[in-house]
PDB file of N, CA and C in Angstrom:
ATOM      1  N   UNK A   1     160.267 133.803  94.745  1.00  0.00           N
ATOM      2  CA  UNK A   1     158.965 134.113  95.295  1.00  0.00           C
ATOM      3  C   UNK A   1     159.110 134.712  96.693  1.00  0.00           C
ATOM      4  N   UNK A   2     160.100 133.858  97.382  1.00  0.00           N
ATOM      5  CA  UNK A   2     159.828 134.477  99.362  1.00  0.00           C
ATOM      6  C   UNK A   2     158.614 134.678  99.767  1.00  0.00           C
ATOM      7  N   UNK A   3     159.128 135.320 101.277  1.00  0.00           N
ATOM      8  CA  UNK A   3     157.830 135.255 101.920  1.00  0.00           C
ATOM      9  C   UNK A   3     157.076 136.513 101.704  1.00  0.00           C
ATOM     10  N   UNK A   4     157.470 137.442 101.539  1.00  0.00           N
ATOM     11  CA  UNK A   4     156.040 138.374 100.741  1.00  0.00           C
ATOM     12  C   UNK A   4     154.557 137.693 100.193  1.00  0.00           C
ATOM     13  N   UNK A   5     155.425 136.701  98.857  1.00  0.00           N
ATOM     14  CA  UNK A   5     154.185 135.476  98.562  1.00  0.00           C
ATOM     15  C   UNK A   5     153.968 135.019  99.338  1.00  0.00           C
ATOM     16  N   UNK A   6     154.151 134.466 100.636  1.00  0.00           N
ATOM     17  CA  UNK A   6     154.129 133.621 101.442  1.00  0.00           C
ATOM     18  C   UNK A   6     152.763 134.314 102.443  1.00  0.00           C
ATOM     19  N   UNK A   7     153.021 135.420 102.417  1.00  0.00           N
ATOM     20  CA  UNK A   7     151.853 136.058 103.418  1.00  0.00           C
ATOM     21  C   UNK A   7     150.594 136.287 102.924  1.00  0.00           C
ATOM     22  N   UNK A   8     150.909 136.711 101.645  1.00  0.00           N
ATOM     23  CA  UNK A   8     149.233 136.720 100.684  1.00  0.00           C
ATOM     24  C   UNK A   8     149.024 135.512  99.715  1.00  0.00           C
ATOM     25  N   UNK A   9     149.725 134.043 100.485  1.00  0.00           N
ATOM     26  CA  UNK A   9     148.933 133.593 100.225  1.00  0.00           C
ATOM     27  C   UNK A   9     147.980 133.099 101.288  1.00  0.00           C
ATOM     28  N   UNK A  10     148.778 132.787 102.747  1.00  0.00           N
ATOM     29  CA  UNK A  10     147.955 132.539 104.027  1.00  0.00           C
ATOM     30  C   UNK A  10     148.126 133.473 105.082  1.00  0.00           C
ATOM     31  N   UNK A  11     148.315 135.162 104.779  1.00  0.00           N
ATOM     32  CA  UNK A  11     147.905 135.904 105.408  1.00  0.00           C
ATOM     33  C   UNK A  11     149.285 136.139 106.117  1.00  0.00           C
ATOM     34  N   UNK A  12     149.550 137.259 106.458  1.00  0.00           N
ATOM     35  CA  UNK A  12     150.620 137.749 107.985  1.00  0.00           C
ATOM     36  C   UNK A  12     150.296 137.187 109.770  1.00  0.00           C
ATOM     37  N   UNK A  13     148.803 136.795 109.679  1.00  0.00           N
ATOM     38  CA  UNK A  13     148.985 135.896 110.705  1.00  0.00           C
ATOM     39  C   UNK A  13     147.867 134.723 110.662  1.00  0.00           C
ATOM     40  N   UNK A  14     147.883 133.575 111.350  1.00  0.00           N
ATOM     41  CA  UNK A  14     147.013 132.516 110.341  1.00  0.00           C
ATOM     42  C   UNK A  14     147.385 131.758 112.104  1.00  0.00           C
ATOM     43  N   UNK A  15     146.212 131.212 112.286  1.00  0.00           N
ATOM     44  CA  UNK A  15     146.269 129.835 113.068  1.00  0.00           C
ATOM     45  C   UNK A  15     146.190 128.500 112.186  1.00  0.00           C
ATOM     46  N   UNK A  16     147.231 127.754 112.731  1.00  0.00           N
ATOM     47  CA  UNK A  16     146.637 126.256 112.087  1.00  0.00           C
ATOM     48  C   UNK A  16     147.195 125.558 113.252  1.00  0.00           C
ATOM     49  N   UNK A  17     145.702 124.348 113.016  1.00  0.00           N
ATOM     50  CA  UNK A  17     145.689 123.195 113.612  1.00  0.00           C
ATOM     51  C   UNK A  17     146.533 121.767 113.692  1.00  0.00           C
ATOM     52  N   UNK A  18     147.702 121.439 114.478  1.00  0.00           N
ATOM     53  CA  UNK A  18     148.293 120.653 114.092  1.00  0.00           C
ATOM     54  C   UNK A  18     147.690 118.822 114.688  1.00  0.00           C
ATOM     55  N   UNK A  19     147.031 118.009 113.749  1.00  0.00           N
ATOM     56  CA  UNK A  19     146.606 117.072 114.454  1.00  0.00           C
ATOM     57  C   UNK A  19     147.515 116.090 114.714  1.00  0.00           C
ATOM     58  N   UNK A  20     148.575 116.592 115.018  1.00  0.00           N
ATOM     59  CA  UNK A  20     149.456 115.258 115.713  1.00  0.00           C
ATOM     60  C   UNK A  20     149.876 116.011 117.134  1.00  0.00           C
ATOM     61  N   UNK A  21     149.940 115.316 118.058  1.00  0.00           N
ATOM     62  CA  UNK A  21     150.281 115.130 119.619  1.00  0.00           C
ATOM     63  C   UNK A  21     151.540 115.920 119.607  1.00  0.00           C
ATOM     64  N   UNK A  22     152.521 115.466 118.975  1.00  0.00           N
ATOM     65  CA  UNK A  22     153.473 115.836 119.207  1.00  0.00           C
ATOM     66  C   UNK A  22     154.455 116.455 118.137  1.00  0.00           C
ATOM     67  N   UNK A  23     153.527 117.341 117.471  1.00  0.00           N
ATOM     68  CA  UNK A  23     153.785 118.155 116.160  1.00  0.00           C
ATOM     69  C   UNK A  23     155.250 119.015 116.374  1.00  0.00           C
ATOM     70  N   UNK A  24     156.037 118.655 115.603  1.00  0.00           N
ATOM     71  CA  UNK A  24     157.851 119.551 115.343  1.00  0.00           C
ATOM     72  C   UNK A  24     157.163 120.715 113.775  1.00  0.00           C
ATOM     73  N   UNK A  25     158.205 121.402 113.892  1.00  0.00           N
ATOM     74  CA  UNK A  25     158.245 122.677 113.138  1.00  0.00           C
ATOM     75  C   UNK A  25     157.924 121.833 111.391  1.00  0.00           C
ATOM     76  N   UNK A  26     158.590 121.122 111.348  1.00  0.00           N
ATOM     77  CA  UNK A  26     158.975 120.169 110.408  1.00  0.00           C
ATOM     78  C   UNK A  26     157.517 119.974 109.930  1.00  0.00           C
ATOM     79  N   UNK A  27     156.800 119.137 110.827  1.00  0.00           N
ATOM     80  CA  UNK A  27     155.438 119.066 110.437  1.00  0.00           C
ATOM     81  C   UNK A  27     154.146 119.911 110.251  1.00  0.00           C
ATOM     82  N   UNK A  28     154.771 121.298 110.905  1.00  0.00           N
ATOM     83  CA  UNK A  28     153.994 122.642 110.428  1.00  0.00           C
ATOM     84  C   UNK A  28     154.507 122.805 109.104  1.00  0.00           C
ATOM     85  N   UNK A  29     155.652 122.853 108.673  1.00  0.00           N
ATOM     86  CA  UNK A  29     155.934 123.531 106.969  1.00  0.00           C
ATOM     87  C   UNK A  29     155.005 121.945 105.966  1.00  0.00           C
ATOM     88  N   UNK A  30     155.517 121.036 106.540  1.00  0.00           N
ATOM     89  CA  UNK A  30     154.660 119.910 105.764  1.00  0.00           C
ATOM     90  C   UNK A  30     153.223 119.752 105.071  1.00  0.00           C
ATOM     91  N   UNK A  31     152.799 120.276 106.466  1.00  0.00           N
ATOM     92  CA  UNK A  31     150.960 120.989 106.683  1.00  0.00           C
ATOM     93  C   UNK A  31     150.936 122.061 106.154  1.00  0.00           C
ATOM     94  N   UNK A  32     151.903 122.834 105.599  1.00  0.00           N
ATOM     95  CA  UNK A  32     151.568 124.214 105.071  1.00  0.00           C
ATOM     96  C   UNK A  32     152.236 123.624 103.764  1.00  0.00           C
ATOM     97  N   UNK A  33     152.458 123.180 103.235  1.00  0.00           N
ATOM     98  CA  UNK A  33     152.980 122.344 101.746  1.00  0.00           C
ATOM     99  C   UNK A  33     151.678 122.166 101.575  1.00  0.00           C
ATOM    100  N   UNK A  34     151.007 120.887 102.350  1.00  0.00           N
ATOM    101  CA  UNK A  34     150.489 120.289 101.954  1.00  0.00           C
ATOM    102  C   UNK A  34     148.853 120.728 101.800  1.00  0.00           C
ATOM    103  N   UNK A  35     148.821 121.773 102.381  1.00  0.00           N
ATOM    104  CA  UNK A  35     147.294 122.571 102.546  1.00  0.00           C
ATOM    105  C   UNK A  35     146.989 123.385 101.268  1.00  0.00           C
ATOM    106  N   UNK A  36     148.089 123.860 100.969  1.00  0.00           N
ATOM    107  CA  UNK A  36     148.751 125.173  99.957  1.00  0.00           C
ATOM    108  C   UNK A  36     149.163 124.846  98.789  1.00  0.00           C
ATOM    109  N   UNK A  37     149.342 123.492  98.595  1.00  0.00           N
ATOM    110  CA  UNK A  37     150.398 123.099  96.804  1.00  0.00           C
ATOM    111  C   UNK A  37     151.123 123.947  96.431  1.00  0.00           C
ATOM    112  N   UNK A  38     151.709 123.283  95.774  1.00  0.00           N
ATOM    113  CA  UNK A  38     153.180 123.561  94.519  1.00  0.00           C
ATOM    114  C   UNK A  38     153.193 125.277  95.253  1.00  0.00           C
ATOM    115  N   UNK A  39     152.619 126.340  94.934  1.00  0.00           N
ATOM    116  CA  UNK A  39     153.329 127.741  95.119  1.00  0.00           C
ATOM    117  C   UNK A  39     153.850 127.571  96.423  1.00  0.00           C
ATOM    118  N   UNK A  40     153.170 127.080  97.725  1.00  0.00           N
ATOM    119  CA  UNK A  40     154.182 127.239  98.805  1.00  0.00           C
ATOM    120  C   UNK A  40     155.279 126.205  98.957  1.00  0.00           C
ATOM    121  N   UNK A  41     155.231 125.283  98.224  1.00  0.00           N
ATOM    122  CA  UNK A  41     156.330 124.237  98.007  1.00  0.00           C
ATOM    123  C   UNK A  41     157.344 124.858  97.735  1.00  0.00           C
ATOM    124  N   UNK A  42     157.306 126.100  96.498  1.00  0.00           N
ATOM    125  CA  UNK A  42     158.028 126.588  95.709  1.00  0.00           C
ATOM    126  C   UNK A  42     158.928 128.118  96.826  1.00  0.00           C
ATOM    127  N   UNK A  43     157.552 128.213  97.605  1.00  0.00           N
ATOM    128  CA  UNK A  43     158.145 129.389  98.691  1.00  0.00           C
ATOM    129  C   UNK A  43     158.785 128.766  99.631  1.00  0.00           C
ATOM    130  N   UNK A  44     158.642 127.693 100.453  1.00  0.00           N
ATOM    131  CA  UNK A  44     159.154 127.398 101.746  1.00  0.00           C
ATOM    132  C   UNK A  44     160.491 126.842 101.359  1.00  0.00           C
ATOM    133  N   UNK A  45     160.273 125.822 100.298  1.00  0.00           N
ATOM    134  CA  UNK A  45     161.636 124.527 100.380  1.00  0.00           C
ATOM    135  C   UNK A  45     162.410 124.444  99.447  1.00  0.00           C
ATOM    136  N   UNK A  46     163.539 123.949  99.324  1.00  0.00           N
ATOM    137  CA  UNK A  46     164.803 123.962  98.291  1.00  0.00           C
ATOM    138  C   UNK A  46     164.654 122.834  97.726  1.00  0.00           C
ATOM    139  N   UNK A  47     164.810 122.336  96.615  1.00  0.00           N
ATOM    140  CA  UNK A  47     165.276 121.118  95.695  1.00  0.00           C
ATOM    141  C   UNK A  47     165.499 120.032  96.395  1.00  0.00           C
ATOM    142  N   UNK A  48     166.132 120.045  97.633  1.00  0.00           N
ATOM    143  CA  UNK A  48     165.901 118.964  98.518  1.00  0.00           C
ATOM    144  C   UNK A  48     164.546 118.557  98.984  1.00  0.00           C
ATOM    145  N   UNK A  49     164.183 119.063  98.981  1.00  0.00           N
ATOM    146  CA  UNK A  49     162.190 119.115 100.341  1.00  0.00           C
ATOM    147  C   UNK A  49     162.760 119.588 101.487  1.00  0.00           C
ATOM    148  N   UNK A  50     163.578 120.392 101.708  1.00  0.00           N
ATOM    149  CA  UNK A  50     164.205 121.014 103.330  1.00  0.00           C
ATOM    150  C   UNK A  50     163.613 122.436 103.521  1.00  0.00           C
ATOM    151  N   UNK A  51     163.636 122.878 104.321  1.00  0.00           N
ATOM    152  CA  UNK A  51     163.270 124.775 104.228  1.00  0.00           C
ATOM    153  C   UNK A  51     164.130 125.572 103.429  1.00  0.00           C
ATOM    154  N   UNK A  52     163.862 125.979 102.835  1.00  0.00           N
ATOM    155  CA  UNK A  52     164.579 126.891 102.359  1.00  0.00           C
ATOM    156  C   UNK A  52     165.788 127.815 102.896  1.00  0.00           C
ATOM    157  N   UNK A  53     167.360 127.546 102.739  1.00  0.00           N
ATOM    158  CA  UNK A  53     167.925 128.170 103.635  1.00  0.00           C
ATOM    159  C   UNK A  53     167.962 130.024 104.468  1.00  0.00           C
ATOM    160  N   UNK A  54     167.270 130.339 103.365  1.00  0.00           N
ATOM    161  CA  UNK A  54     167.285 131.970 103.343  1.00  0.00           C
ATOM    162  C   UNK A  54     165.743 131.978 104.100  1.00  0.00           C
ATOM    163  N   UNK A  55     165.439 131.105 104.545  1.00  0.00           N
ATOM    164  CA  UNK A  55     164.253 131.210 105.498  1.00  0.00           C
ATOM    165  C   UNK A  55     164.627 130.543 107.032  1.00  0.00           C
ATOM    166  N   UNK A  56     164.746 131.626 107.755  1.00  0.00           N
ATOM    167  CA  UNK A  56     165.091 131.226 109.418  1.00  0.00           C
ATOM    168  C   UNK A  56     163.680 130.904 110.223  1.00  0.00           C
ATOM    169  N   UNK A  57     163.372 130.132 111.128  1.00  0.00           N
ATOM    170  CA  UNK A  57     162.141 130.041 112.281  1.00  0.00           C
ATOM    171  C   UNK A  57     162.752 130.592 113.576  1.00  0.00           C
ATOM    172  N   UNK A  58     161.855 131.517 113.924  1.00  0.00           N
ATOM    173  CA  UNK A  58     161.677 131.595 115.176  1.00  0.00           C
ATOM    174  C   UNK A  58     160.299 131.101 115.542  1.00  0.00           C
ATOM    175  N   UNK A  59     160.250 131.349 117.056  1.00  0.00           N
ATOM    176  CA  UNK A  59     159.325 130.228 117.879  1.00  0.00           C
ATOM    177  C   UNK A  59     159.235 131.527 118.781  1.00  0.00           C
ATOM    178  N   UNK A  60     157.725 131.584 119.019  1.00  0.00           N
ATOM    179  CA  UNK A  60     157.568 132.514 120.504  1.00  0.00           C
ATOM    180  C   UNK A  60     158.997 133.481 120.277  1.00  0.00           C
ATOM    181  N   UNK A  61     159.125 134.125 121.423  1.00  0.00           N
ATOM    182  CA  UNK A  61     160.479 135.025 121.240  1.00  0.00           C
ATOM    183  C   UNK A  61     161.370 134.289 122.000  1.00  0.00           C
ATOM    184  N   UNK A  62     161.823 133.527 121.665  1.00  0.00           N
ATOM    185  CA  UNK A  62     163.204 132.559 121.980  1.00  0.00           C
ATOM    186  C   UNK A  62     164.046 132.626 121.093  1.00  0.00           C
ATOM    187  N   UNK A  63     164.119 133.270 119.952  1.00  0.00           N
ATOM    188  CA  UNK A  63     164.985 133.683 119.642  1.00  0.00           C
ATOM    189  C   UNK A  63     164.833 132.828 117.590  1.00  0.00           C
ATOM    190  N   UNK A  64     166.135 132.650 116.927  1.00  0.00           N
ATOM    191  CA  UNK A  64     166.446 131.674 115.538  1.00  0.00           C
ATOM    192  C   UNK A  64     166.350 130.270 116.450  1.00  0.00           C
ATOM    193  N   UNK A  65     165.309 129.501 115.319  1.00  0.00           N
ATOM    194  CA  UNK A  65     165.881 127.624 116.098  1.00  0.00           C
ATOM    195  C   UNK A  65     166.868 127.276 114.986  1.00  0.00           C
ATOM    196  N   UNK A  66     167.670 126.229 115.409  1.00  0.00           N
ATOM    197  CA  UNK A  66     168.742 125.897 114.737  1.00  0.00           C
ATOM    198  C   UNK A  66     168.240 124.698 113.481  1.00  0.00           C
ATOM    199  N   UNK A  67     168.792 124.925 112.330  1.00  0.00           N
ATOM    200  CA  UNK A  67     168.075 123.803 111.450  1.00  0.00           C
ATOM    201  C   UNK A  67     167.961 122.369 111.911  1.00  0.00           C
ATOM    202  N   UNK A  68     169.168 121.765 113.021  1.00  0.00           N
ATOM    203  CA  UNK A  68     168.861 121.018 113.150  1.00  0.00           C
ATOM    204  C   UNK A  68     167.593 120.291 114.129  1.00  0.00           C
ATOM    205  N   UNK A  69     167.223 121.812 114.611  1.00  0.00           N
ATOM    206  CA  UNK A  69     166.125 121.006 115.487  1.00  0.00           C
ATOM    207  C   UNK A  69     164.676 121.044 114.866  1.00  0.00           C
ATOM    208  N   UNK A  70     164.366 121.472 113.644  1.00  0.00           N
ATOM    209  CA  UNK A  70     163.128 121.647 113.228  1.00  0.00           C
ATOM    210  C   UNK A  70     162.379 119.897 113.531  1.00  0.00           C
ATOM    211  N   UNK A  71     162.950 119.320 113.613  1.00  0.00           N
ATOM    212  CA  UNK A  71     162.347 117.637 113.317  1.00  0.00           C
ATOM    213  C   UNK A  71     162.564 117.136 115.081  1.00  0.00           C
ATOM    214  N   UNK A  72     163.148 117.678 115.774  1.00  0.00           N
ATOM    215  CA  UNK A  72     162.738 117.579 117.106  1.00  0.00           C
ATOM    216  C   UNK A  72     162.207 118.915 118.011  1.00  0.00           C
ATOM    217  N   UNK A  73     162.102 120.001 117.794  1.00  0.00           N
ATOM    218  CA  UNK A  73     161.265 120.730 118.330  1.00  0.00           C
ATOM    219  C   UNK A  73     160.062 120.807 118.610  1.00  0.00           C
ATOM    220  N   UNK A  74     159.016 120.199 119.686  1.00  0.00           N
ATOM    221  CA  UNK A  74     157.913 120.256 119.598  1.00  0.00           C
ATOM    222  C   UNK A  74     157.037 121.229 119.884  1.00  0.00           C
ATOM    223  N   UNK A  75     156.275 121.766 119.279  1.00  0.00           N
ATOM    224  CA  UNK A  75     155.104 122.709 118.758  1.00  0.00           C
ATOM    225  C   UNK A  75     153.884 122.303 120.422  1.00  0.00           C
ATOM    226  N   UNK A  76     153.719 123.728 121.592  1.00  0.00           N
ATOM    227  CA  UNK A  76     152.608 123.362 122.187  1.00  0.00           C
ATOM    228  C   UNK A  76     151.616 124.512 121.313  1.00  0.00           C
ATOM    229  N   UNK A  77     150.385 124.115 122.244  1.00  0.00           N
ATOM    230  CA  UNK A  77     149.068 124.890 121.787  1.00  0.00           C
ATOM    231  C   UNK A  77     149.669 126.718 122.634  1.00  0.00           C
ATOM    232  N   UNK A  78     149.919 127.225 121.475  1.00  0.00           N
ATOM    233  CA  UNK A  78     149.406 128.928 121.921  1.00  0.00           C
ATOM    234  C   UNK A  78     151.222 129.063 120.968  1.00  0.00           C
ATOM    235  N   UNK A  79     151.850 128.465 120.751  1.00  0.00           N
ATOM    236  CA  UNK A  79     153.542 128.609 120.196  1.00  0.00           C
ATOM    237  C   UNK A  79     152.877 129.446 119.300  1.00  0.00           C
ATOM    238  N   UNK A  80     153.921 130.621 118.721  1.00  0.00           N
ATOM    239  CA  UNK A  80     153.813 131.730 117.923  1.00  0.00           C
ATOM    240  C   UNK A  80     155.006 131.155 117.140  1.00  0.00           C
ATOM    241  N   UNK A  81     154.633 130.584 116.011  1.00  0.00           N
ATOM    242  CA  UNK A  81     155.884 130.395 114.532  1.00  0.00           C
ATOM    243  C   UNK A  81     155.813 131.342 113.791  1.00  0.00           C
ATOM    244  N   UNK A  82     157.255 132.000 113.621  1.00  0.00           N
ATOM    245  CA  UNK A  82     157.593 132.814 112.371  1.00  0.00           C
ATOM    246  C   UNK A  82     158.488 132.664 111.604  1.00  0.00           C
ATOM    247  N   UNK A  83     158.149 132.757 110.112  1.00  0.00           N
ATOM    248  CA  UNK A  83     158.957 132.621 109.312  1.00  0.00           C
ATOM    249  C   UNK A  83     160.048 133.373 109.006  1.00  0.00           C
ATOM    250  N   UNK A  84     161.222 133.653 108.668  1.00  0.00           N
ATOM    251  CA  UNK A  84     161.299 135.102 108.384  1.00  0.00           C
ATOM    252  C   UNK A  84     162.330 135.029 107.277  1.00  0.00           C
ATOM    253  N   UNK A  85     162.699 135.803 106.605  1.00  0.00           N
ATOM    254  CA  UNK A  85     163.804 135.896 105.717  1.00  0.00           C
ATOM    255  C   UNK A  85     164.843 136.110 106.107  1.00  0.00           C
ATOM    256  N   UNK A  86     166.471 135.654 106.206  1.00  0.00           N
ATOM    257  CA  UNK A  86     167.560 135.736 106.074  1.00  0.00           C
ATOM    258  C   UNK A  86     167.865 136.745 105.138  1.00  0.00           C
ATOM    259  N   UNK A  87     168.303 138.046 105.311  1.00  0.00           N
ATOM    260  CA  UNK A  87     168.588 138.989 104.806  1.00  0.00           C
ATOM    261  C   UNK A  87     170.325 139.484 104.880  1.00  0.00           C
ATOM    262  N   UNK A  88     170.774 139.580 104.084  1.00  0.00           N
ATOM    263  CA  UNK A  88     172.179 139.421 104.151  1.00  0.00           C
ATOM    264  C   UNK A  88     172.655 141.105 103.622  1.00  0.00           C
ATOM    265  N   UNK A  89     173.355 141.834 104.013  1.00  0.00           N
ATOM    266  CA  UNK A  89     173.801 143.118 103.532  1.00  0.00           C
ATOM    267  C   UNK A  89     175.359 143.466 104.066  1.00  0.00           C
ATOM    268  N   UNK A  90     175.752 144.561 103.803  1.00  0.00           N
ATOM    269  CA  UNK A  90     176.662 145.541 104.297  1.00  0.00           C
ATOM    270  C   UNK A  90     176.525 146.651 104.331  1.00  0.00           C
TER     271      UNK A  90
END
């Protein structure tokens, strides 16, 4: 599926509201699972419930976050999350 599906189903750019204080990346894909059912389940995450590896986050322009920080990175009000695809060539 990827994120192509991913954009028509909640658009190329989308605000959402995170109601926890101290919301990590982790709990944005959760909230977007959980808003969205099974098709974005099927777009974001792997057989584990993890992100999907061929899907990288960036944050604002700071650059790729590292997988391990999705569950401690915290999310303020105005952060720009993007999804993006891992694209691999020669």
């Amino acid at each position: 599926m990827g994120l192509p599906t991913l954009s028509k189903l909640i658009g190329k750019k989308t605000s959402v509201e995170l109601n926890k204080k101290a919301a990590t990346v982790r709990d944005l894909v959760s909230l977007l699972v959980k808003s969205h059912g099974k098709k974005m389940n099927q777009i974001l995450l792997d057989s584990e419930g993890e992100l999907d590896l061929t899907i990288q986050v960036m944050i604002n322009d700071e650059g790729f976050l590292a997988r391990n920080e999705y569950a401690q990175r915290e999310l303020r009000e105005g952060d720009r999350v993007r999804f993006m695809l891992l694209v691999g060539g020669g």
